[in-house]
Protein backbone atom coordinates (compact mmCIF):
# COMPACT_ATOMS: atom_id res chain seq x y z
CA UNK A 1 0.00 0.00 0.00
CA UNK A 2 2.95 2.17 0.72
CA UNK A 3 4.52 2.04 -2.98
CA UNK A 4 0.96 2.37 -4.13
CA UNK A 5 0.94 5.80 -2.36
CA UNK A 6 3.86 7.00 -3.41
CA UNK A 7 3.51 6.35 -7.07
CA UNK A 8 0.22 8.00 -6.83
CA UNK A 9 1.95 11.12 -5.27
CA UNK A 10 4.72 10.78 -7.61
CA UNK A 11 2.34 10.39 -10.91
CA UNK A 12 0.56 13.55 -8.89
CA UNK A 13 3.70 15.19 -9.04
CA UNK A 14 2.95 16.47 -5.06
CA UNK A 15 5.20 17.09 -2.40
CA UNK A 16 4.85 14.66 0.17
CA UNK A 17 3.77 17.36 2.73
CA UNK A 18 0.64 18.47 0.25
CA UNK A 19 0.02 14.75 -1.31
CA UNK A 20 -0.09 12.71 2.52
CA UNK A 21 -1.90 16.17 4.61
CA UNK A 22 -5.52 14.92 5.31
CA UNK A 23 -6.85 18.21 5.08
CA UNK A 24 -6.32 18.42 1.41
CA UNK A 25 -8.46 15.64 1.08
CA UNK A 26 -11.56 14.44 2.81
CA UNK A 27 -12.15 11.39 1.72
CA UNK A 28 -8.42 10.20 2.36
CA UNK A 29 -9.18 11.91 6.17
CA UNK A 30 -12.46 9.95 6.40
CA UNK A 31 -10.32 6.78 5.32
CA UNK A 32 -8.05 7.21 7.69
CA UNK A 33 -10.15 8.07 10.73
CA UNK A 34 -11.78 4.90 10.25
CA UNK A 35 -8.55 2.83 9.54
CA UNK A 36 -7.66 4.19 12.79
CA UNK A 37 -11.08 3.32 14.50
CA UNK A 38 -10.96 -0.48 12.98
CA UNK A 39 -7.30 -1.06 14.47
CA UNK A 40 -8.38 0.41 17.92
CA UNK A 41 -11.70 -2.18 17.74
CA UNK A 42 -9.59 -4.63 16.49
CA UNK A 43 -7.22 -4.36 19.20
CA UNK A 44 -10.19 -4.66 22.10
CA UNK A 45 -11.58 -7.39 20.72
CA UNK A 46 -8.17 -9.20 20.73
CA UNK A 47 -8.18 -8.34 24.48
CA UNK A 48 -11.11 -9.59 24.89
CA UNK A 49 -9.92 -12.71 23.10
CA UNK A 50 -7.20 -13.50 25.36
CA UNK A 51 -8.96 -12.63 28.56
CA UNK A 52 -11.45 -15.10 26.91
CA UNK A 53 -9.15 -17.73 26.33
CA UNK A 54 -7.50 -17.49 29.91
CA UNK A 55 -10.35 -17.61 31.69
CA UNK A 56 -11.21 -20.80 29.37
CA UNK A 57 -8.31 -22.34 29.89
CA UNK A 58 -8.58 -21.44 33.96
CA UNK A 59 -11.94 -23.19 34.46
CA UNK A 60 -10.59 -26.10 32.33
CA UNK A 61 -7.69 -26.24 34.96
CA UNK A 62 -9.89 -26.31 37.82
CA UNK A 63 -12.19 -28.72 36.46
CA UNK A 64 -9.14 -31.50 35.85
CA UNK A 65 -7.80 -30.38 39.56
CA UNK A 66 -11.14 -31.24 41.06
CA UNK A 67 -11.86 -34.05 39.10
CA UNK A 68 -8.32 -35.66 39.99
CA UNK A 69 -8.89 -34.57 43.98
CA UNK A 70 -11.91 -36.33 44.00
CA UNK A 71 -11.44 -40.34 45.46
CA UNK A 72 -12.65 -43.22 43.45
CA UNK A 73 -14.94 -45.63 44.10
């Protein structure tokens, strides 16, 4: 995506500080503002993956603990 940008701005013939400012174009702000948005979501719901998965894998743990603690008949 990177070279993509730059031969854009390059085919543009823009300086980098005119060709990559959001304000000169709203769309490419809107874009970004919501790649932004997606990586923070993305992020939580990772979080909330993991914390998902270790709490899993904690009541899984238990479970074999008590089941091993408790005598046979």
């Amino acid at each position: 995506m990177k070279a993509q940008l730059e031969a854009a701005r390059q085919a543009a013939g823009e300086a980098i500080g005119v060709f990559y400012d959001p304000r000169q174009d709203a769309a490419h702000a809107a874009n970004l503002q919501r790649s932004h948005r997606l990586r923070e979501e993305m992020a939580s719901l990772m979080q909330h993956a993991e914390a998902w998965g270790r709490a899993a894998s904690g009541a899984d743990e238990h479970e074999r603990s008590a089941a091993e603690a408790e005598p046979e008949e």
